[in-house]
C-alpha atoms as a PDB file:
ATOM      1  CA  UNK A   1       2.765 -33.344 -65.157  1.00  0.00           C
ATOM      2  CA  UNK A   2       1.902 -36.110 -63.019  1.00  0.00           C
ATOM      3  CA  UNK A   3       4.260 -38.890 -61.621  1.00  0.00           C
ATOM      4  CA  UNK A   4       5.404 -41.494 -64.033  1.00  0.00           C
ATOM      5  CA  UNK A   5       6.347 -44.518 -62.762  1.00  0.00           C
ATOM      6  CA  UNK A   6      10.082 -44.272 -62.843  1.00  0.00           C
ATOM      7  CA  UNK A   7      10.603 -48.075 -63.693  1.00  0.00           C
ATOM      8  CA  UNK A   8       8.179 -48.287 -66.591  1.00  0.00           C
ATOM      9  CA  UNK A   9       9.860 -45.554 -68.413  1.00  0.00           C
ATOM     10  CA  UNK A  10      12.951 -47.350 -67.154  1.00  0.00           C
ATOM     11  CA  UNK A  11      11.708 -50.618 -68.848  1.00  0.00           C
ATOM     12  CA  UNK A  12      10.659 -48.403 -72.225  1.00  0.00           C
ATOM     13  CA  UNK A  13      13.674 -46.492 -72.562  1.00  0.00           C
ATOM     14  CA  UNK A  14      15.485 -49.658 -72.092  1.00  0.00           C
ATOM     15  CA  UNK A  15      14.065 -51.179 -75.352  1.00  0.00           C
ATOM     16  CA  UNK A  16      14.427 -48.300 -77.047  1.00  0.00           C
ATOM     17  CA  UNK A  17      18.083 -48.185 -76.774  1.00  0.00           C
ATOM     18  CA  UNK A  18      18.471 -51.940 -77.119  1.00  0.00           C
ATOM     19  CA  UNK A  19      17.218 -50.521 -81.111  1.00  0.00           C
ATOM     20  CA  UNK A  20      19.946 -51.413 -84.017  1.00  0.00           C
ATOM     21  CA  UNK A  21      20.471 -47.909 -85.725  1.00  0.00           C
ATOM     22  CA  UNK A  22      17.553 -48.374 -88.245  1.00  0.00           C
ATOM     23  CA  UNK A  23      18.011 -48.075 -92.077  1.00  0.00           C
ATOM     24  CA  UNK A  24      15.038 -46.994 -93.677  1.00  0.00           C
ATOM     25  CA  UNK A  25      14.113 -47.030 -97.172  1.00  0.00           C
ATOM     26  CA  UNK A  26      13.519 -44.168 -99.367  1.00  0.00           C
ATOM     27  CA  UNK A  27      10.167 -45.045 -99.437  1.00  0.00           C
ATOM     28  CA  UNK A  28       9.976 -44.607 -95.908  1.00  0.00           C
ATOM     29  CA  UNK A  29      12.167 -41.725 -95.267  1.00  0.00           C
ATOM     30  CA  UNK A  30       9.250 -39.555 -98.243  1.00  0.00           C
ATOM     31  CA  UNK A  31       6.344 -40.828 -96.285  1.00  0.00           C
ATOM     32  CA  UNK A  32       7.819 -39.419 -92.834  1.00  0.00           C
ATOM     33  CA  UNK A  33       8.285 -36.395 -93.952  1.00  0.00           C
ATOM     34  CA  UNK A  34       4.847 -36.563 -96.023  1.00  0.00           C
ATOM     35  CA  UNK A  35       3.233 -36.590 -91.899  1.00  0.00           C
ATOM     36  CA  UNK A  36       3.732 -33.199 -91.538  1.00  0.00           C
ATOM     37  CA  UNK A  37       1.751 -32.730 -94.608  1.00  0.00           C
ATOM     38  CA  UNK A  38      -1.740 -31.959 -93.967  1.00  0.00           C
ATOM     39  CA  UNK A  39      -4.148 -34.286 -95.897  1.00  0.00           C
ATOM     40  CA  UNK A  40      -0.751 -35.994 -97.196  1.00  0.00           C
ATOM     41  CA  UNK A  41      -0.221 -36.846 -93.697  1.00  0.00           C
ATOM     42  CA  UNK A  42      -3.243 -39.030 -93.525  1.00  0.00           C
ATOM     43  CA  UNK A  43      -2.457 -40.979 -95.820  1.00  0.00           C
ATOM     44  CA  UNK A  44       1.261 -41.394 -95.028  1.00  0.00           C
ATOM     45  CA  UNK A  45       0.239 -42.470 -91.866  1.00  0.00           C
ATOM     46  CA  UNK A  46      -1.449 -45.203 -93.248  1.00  0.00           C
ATOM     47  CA  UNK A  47       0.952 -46.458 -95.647  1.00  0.00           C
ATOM     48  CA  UNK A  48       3.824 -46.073 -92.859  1.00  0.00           C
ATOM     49  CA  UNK A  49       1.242 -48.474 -90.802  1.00  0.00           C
ATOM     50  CA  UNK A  50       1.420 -50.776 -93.407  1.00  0.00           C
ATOM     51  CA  UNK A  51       5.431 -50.633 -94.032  1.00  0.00           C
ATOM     52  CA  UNK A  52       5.617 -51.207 -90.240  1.00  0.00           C
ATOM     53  CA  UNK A  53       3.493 -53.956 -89.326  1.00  0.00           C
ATOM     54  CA  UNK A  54       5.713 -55.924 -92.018  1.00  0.00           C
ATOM     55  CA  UNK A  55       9.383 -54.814 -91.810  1.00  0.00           C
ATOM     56  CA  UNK A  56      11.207 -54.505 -88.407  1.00  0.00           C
ATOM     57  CA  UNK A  57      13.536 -52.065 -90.191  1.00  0.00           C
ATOM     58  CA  UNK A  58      10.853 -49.781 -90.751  1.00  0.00           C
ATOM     59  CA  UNK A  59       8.980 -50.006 -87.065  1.00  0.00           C
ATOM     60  CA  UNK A  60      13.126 -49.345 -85.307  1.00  0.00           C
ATOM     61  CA  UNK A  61      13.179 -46.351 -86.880  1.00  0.00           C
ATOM     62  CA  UNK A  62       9.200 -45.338 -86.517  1.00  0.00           C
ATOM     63  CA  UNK A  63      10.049 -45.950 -82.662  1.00  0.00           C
ATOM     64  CA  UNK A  64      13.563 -43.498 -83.001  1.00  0.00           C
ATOM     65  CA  UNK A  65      11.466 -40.386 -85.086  1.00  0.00           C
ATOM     66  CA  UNK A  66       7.706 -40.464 -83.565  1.00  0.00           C
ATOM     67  CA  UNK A  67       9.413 -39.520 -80.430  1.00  0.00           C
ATOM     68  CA  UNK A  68      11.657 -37.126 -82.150  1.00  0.00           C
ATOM     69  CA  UNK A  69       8.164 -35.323 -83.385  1.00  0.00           C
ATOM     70  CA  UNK A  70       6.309 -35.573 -80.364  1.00  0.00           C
ATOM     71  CA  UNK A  71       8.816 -33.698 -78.367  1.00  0.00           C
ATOM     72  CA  UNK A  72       8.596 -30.464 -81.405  1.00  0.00           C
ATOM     73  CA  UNK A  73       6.857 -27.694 -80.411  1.00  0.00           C
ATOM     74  CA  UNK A  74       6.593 -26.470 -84.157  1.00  0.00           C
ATOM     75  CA  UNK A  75       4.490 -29.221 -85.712  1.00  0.00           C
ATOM     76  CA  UNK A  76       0.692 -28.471 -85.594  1.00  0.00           C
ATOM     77  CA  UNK A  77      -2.729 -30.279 -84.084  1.00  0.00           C
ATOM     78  CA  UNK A  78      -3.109 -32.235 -87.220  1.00  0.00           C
ATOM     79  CA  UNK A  79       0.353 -33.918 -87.619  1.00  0.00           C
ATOM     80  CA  UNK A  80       0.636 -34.558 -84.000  1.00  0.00           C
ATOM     81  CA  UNK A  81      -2.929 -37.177 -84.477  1.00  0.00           C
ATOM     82  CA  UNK A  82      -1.467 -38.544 -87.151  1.00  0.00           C
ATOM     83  CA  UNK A  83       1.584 -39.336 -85.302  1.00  0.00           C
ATOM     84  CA  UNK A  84       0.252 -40.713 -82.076  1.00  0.00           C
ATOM     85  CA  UNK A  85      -2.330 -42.364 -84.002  1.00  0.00           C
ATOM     86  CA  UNK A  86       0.640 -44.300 -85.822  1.00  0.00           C
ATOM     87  CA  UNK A  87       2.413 -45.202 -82.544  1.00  0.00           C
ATOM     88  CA  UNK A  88      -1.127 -46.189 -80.742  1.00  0.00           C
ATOM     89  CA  UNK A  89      -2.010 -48.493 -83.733  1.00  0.00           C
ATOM     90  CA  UNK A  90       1.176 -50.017 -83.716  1.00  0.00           C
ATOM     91  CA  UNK A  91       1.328 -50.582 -80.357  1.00  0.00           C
ATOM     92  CA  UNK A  92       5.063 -48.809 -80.277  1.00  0.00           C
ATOM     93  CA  UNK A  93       5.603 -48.764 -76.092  1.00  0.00           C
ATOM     94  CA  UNK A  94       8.786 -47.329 -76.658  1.00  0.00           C
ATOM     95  CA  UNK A  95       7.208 -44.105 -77.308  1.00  0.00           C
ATOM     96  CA  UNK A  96       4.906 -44.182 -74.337  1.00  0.00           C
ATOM     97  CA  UNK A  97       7.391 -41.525 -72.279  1.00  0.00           C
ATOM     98  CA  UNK A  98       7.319 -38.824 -74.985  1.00  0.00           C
ATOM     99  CA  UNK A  99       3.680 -39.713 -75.738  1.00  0.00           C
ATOM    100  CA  UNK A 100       3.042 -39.076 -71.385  1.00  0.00           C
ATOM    101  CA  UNK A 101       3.852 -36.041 -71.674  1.00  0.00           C
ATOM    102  CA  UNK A 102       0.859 -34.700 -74.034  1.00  0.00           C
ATOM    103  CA  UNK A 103      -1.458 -36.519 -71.698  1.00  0.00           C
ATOM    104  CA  UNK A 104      -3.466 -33.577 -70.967  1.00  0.00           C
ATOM    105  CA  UNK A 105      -4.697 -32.630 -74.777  1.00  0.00           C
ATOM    106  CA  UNK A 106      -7.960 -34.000 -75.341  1.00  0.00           C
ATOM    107  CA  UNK A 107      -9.703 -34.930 -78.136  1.00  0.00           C
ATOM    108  CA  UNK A 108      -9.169 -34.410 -81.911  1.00  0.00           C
ATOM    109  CA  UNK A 109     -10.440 -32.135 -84.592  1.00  0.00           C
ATOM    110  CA  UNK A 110     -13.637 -33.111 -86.297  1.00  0.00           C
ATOM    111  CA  UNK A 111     -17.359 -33.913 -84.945  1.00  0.00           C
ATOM    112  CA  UNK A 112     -18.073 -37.195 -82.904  1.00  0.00           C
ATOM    113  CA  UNK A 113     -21.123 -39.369 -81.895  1.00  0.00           C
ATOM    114  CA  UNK A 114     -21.280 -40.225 -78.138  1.00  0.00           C
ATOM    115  CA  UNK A 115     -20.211 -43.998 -78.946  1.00  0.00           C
ATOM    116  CA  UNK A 116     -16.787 -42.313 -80.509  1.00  0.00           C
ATOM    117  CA  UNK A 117     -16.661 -40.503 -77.495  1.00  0.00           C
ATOM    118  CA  UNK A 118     -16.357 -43.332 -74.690  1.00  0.00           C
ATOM    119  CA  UNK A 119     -14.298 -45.385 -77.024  1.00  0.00           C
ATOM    120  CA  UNK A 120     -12.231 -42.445 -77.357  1.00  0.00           C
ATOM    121  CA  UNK A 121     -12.096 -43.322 -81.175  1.00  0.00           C
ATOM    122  CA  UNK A 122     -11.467 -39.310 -81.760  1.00  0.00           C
ATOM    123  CA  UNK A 123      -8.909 -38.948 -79.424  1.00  0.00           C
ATOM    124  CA  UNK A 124      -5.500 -40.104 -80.565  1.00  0.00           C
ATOM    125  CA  UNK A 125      -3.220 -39.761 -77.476  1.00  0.00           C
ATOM    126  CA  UNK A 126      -5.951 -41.508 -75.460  1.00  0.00           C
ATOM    127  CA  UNK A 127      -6.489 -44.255 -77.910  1.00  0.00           C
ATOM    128  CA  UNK A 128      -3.022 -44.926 -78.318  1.00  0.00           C
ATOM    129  CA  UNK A 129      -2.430 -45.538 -74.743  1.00  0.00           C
ATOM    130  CA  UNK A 130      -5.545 -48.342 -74.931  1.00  0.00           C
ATOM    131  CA  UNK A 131      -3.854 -49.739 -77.853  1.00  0.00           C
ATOM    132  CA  UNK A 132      -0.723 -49.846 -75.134  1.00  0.00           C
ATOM    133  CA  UNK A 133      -2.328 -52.179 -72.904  1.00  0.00           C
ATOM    134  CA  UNK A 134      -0.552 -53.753 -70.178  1.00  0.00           C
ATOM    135  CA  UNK A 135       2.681 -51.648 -70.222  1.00  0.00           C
ATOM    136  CA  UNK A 136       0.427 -48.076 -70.186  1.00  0.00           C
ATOM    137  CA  UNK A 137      -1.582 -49.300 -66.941  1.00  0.00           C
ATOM    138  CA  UNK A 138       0.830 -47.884 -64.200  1.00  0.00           C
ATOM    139  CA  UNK A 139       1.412 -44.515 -65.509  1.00  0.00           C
ATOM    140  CA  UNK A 140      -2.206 -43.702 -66.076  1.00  0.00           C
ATOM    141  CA  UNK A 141      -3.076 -45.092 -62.761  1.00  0.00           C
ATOM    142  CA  UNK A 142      -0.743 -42.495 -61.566  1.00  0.00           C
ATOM    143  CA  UNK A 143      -2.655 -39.873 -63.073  1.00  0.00           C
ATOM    144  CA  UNK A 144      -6.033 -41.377 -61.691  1.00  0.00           C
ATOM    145  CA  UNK A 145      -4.962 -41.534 -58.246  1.00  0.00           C
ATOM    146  CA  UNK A 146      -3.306 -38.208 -58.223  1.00  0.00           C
ATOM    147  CA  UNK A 147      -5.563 -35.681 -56.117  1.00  0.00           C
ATOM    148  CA  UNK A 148      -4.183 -32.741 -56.842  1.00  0.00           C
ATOM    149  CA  UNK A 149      -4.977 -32.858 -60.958  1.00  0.00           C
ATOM    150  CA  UNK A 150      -8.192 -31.797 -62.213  1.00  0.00           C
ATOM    151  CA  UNK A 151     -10.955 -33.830 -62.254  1.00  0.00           C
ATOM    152  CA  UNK A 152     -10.906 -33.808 -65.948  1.00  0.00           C
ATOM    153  CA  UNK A 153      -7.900 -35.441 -66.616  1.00  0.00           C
ATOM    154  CA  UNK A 154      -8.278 -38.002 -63.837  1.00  0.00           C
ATOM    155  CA  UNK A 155     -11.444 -38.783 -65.436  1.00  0.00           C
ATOM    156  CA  UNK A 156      -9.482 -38.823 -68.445  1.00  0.00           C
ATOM    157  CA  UNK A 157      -7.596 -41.412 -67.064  1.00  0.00           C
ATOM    158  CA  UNK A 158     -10.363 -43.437 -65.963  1.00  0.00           C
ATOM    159  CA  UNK A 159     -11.582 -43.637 -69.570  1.00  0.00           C
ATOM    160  CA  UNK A 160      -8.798 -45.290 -70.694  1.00  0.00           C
ATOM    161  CA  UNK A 161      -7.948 -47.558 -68.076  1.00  0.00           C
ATOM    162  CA  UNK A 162     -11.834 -49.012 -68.549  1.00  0.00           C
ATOM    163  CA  UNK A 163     -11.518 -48.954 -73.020  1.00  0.00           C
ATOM    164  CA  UNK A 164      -8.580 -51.230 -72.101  1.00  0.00           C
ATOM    165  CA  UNK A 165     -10.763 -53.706 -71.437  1.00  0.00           C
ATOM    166  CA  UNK A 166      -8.184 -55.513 -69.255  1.00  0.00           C
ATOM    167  CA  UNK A 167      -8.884 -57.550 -65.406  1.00  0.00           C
ATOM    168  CA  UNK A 168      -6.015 -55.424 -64.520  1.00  0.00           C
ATOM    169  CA  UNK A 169      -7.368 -52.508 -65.662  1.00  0.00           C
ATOM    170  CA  UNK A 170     -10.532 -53.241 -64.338  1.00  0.00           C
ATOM    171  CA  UNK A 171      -9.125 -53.642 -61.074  1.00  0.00           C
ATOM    172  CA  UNK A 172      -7.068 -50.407 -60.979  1.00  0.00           C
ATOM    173  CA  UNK A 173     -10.474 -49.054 -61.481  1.00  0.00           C
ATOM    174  CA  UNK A 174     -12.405 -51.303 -58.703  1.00  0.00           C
ATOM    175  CA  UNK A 175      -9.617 -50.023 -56.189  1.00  0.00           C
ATOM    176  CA  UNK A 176      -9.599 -45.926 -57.005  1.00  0.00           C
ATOM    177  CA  UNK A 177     -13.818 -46.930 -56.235  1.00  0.00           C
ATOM    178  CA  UNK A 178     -13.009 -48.058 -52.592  1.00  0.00           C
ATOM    179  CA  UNK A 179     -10.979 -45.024 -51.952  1.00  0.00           C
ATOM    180  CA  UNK A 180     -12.291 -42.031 -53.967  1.00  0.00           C
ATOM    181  CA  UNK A 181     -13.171 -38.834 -52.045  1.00  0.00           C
ATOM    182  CA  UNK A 182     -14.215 -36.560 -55.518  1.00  0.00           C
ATOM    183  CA  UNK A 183     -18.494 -38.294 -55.833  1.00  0.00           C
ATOM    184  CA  UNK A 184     -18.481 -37.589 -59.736  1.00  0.00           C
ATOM    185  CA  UNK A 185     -15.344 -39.493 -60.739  1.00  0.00           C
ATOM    186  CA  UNK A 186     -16.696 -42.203 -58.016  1.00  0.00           C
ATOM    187  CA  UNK A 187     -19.967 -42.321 -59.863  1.00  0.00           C
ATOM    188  CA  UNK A 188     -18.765 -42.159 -63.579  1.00  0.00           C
ATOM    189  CA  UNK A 189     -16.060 -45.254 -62.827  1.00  0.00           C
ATOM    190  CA  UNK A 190     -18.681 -46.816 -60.863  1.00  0.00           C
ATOM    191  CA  UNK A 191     -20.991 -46.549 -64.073  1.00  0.00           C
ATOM    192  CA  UNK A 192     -18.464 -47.710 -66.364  1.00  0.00           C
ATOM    193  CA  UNK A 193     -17.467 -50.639 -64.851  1.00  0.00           C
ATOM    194  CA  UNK A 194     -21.531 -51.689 -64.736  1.00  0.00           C
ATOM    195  CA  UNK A 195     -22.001 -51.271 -68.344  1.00  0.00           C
ATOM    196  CA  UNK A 196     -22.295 -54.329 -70.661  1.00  0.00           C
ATOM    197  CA  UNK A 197     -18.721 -55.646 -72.013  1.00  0.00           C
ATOM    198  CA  UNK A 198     -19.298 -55.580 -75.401  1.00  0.00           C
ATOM    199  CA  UNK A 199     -19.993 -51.801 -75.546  1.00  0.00           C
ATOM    200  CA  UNK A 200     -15.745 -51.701 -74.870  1.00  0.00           C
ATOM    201  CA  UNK A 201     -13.615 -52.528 -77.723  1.00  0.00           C
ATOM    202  CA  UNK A 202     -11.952 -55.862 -78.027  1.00  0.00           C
ATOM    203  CA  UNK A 203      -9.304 -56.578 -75.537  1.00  0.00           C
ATOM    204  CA  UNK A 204      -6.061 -55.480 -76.948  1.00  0.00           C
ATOM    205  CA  UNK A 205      -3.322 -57.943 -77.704  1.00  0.00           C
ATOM    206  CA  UNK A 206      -0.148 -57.745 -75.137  1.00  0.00           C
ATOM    207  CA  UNK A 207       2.382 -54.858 -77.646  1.00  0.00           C
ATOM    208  CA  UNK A 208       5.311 -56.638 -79.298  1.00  0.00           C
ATOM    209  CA  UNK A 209       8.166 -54.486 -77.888  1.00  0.00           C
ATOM    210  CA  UNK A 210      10.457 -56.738 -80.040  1.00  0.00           C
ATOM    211  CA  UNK A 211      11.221 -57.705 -83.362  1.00  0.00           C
ATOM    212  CA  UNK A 212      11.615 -62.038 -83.541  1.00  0.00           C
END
């Protein structure tokens, strides 16, 4: 794997553990288990977003099990999209180091149109990372600037530094420009950052790490 900046999993972890035990309901606790479930899983995903997005109680313990799942070798292609797609809509940072580490797996099941594609709309662990914003930027810079990957992933990398649709972003990308030996990354980050701004998606809002 490539180098992870030690201080923003620092700063992750750090909220993470700063998490009150979480007591979920039973509702909850079904529809976790339900992700694991094939078309179930779709669907639980949703409702979990749901759940989340308006009780604390439920996100704490969303941020303590995603992780949990991420990390188990056992659970197939399917349930692992519908997990990172849950922690990449809700913007759950704390996950980000367990998330890192299935940086290289591209893509999702299913067919895509070439819009999809760039937004990387089919590609969960990619997405989620845009959804990151902000807190996401310095480890996948590490991954773009790191010569000794493949081109594939550090154009990986590119691709979601530029959907984030952030100046900082933007500039990460501006920089790796001034320096960049490999001509076809150069050119495709070079093309990117020409294209119109509305073909990116919105700019994402700054992740609330913390419940109010």
């Amino acid at each position: 794997m490539a180098h992870i900046s030690s201080a923003i999993v620092a700063m992750v972890l750090s909220l993470s553990a700063g998490q009150a035990v979480a007591q979920p309901t039973p509702e909850v606790q079904k529809l976790f288990g339900q992700l694991t479930n094939g078309v179930m899983g779709q669907r639980a995903g949703a409702r979990l977003k749901t759940l989340a997005q308006g009780s604390g109680e439920t996100r704490k313990y969303l941020v303590l099990k995603l992780p949990e799942l991420f990390a188990d070798p056992s659970q197939d292609p399917f349930t692992l999209d519908h997990a990172f797609r849950l922690a990449g809509d809700l913007k759950m940072v704390e996950t980000m180091p367990a998330l890192l580490k299935w940086f290289d797996r591209s893509g999702a099941f299913g067919s895509s149109t070439f819009t999809e594609v760039e937004r990387l709309d089919n590609d969960p662990v990619a997405k989620a990372l845009v959804n990151f914003g902000e807190p996401a930027i310095e480890p996948v810079r590490h991954f773009l600037e790191n010569t000794n990957s493949t081109r594939e992933l550090r154009t990986r990398a590119a691709s979601i530094l530029f959907n984030m649709n952030l100046k900082e972003a933007d500039q990460v990308l501006a920089s790796q420009v001034a320096v960049e030996k490999d001509p076809e990354l150069k050119l495709y980050i070079q093309k990117r950052l020409a294209w119109p701004q509305g073909f990116r998606q919105d700019r994402v809002d700054k992740p609330q790490t913390k419940e109010k």
